[in-house]
N, C-alpha and C. Protein backbone atom coordinates (compact mmCIF):
# COMPACT_ATOMS: atom_id res chain seq x y z
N UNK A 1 26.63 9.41 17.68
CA UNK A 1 25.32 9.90 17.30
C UNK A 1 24.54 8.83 16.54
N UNK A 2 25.14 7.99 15.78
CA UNK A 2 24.70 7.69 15.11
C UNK A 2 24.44 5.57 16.08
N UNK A 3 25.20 5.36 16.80
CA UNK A 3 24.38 4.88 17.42
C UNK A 3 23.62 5.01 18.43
N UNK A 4 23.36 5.84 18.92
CA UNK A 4 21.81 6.44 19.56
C UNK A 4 20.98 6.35 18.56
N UNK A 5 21.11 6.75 17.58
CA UNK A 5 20.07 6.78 16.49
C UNK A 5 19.34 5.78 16.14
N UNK A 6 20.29 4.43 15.76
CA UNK A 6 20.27 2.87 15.71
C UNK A 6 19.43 2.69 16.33
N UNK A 7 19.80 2.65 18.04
CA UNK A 7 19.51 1.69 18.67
C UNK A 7 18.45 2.49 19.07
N UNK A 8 17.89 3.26 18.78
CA UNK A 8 16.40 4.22 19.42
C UNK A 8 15.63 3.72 18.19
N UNK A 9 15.82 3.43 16.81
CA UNK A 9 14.74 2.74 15.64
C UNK A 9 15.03 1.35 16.42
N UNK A 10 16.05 0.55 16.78
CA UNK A 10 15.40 -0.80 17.14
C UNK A 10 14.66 -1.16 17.96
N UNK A 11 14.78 -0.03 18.82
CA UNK A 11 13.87 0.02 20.55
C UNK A 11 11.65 0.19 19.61
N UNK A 12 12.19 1.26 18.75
CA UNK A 12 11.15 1.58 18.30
C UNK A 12 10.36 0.44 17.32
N UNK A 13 11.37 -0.74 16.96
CA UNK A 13 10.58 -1.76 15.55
C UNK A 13 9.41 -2.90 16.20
N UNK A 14 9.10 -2.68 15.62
CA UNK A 14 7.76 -3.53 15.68
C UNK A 14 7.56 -4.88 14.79
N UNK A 15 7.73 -5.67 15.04
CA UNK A 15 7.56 -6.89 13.75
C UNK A 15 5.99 -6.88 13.30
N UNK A 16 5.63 -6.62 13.97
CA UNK A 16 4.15 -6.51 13.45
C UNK A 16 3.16 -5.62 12.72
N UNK A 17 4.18 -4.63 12.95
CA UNK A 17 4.15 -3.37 11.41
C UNK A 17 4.49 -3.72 10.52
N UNK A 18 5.65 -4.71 10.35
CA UNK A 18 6.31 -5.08 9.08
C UNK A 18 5.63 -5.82 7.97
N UNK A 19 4.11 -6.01 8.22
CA UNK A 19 3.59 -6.91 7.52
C UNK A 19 2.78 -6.52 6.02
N UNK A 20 3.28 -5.55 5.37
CA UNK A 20 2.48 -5.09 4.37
C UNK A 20 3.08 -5.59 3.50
N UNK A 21 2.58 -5.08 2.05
CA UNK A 21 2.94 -6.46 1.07
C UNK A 21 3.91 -5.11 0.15
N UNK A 22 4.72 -6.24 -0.40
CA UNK A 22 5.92 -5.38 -0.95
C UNK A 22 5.99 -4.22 -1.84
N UNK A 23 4.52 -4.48 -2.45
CA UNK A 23 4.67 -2.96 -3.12
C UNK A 23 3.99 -1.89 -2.20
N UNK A 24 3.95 -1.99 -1.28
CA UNK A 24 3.44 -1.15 -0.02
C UNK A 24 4.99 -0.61 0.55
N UNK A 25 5.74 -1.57 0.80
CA UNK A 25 6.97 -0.70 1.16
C UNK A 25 7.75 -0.27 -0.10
N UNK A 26 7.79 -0.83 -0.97
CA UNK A 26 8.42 0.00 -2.39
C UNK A 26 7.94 0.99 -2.47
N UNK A 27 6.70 1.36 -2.01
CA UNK A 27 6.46 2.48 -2.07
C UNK A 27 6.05 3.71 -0.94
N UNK A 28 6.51 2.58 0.01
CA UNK A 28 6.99 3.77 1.20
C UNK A 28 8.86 4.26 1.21
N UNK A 29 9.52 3.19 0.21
CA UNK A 29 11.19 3.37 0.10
C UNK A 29 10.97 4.57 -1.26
N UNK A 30 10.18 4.60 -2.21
CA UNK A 30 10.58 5.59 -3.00
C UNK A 30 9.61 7.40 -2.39
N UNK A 31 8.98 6.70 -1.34
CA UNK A 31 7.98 8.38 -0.80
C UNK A 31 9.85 9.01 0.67
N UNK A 32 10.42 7.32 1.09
CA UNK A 32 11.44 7.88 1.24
C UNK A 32 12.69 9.11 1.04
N UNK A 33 12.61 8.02 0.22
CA UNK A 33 13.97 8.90 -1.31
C UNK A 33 13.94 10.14 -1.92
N UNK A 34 12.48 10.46 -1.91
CA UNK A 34 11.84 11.34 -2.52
C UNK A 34 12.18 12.77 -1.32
N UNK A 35 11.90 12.32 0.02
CA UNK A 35 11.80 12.84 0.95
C UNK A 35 13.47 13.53 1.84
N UNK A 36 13.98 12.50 1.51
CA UNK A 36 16.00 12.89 1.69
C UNK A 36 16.46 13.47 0.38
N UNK A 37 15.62 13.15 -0.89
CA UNK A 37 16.22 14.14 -1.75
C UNK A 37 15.97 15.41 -1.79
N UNK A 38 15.18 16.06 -1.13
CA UNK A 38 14.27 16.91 -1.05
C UNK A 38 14.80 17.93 0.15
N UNK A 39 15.05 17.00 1.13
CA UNK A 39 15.59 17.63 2.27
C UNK A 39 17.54 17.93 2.15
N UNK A 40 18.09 17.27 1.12
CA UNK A 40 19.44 17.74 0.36
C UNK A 40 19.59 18.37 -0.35
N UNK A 41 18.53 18.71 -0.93
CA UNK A 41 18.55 19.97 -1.92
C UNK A 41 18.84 21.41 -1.24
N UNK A 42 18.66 21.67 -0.07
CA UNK A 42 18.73 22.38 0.42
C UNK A 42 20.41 23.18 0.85
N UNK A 43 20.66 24.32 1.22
CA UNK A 43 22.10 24.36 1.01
C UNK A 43 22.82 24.57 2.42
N UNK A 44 22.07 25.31 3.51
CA UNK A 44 22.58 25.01 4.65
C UNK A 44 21.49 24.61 5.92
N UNK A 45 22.54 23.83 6.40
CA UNK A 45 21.78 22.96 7.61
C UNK A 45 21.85 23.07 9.31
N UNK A 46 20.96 23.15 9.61
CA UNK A 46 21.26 23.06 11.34
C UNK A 46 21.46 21.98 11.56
N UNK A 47 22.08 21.75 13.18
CA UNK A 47 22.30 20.94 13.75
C UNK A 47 21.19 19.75 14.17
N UNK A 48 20.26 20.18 14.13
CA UNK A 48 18.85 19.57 14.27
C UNK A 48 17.93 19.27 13.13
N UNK A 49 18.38 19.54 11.82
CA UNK A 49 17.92 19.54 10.52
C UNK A 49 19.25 18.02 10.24
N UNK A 50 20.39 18.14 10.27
CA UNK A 50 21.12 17.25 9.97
C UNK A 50 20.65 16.04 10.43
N UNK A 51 20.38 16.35 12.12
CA UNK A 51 20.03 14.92 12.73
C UNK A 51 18.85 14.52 12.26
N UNK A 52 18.18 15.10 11.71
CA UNK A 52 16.37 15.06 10.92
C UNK A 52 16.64 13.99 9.83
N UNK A 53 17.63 14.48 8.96
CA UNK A 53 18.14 14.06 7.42
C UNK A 53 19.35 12.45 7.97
N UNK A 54 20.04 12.54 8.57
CA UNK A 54 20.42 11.08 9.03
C UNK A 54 18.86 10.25 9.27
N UNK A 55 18.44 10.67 10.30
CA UNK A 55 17.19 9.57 10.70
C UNK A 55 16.63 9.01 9.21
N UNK A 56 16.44 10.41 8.51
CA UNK A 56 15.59 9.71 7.18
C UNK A 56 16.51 9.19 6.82
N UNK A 57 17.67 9.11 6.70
CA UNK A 57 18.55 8.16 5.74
C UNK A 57 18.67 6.82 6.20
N UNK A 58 18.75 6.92 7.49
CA UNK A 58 18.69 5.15 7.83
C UNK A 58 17.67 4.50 8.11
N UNK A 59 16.49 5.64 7.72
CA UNK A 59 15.08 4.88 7.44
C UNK A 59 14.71 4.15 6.51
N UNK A 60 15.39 5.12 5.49
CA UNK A 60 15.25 4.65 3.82
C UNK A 60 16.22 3.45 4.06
N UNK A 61 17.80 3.76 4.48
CA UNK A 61 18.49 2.17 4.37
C UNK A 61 17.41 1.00 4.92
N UNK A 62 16.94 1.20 5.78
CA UNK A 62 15.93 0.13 6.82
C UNK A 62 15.09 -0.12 5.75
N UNK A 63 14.46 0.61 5.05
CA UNK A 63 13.07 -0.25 4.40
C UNK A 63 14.14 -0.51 3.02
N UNK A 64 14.78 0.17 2.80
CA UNK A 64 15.46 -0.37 1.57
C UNK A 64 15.56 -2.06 1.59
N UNK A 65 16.41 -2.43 2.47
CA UNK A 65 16.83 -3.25 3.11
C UNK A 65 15.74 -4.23 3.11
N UNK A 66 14.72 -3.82 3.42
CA UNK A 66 13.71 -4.95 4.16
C UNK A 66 12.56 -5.35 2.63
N UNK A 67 12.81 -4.14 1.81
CA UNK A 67 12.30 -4.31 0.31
C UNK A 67 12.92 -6.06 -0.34
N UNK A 68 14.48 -5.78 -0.46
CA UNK A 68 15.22 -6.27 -0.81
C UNK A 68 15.42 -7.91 -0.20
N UNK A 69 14.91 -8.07 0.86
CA UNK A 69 14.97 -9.24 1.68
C UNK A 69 13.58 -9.56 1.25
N UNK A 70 13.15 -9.29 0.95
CA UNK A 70 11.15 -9.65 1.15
C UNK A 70 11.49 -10.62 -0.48
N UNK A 71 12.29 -9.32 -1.44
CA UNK A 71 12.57 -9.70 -2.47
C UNK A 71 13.10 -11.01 -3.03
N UNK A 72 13.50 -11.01 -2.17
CA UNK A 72 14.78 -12.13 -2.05
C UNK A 72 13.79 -13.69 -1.66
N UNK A 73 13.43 -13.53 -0.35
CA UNK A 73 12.64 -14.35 0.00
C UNK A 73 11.37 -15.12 -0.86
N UNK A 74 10.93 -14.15 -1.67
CA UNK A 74 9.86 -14.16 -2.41
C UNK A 74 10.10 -14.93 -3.72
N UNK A 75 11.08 -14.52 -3.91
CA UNK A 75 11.93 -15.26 -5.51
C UNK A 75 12.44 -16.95 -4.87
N UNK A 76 13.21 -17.33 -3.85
CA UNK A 76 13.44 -18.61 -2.96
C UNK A 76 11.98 -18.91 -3.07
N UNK A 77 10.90 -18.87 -2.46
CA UNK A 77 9.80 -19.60 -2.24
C UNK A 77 8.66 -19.79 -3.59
N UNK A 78 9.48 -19.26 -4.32
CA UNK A 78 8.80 -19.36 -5.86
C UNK A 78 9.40 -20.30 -6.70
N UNK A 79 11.01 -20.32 -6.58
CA UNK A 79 11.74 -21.46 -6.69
C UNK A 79 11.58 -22.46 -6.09
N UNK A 80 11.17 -22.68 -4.85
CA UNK A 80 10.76 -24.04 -4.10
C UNK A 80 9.41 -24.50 -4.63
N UNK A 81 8.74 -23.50 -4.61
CA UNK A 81 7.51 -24.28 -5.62
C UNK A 81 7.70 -24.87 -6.82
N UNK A 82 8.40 -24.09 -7.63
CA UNK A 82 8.47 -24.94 -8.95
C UNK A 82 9.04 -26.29 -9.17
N UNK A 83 10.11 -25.77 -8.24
CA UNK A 83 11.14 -27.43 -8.15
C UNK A 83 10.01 -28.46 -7.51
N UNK A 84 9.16 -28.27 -6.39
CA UNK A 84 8.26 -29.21 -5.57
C UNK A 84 7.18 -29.74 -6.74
N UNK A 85 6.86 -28.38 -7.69
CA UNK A 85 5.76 -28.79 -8.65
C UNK A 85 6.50 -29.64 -9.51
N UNK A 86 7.90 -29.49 -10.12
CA UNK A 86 8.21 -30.34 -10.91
C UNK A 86 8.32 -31.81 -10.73
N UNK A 87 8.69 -31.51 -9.41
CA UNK A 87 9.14 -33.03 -9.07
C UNK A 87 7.46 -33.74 -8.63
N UNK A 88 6.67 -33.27 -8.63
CA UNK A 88 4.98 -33.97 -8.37
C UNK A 88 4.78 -34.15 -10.04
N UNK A 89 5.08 -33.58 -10.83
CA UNK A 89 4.87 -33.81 -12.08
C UNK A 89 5.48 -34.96 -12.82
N UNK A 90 6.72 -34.93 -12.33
CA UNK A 90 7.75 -36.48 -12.42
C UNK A 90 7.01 -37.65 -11.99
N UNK A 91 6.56 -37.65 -10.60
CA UNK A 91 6.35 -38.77 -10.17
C UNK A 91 4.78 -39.11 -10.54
């Protein structure tokens, strides 16, 4: 089930959606979270409510994920500047 699931969000990704700026998906990962906590609160589930609540969960992993890399990336290219600025400042 759960790779059908996968591989139907990768069929579905778009790189060219991905382009909003990080507090745009921080705050599509916490309207996430908000949204699977919400849908667990609940006490019994159908079979079609479960598969509802997976999708959101490996949605939230997905932008989690892509928060965290942006993050990542962002902090590296801030470090390359400084080191590039320092070393123009040296010479």
């Amino acid at each position: 089930m759960f790779d059908t699931l996968k591989s139907g969000l990768k069929s579905q990704y778009r790189s060219y959606a991905d382009k909003g700026k990080l507090s745009s998906k921080i705050s599509e990962f916490n309207k996430l979270k908000k949204t699977v906590d919400f849908k667990l609160r609940r006490n019994a589930f159908s079979e079609s409510e479960i598969k509802d609540i997976s999708k959101t969960l490996f949605e939230c992993a997905d932008c989690a994920l892509r928060c965290h890399t942006e993050q990542i990336l962002t902090e590296e290219n801030t470090e390359e500047l400084s080191e590039k600025n320092s070393l123009d400042l040296k010479m």
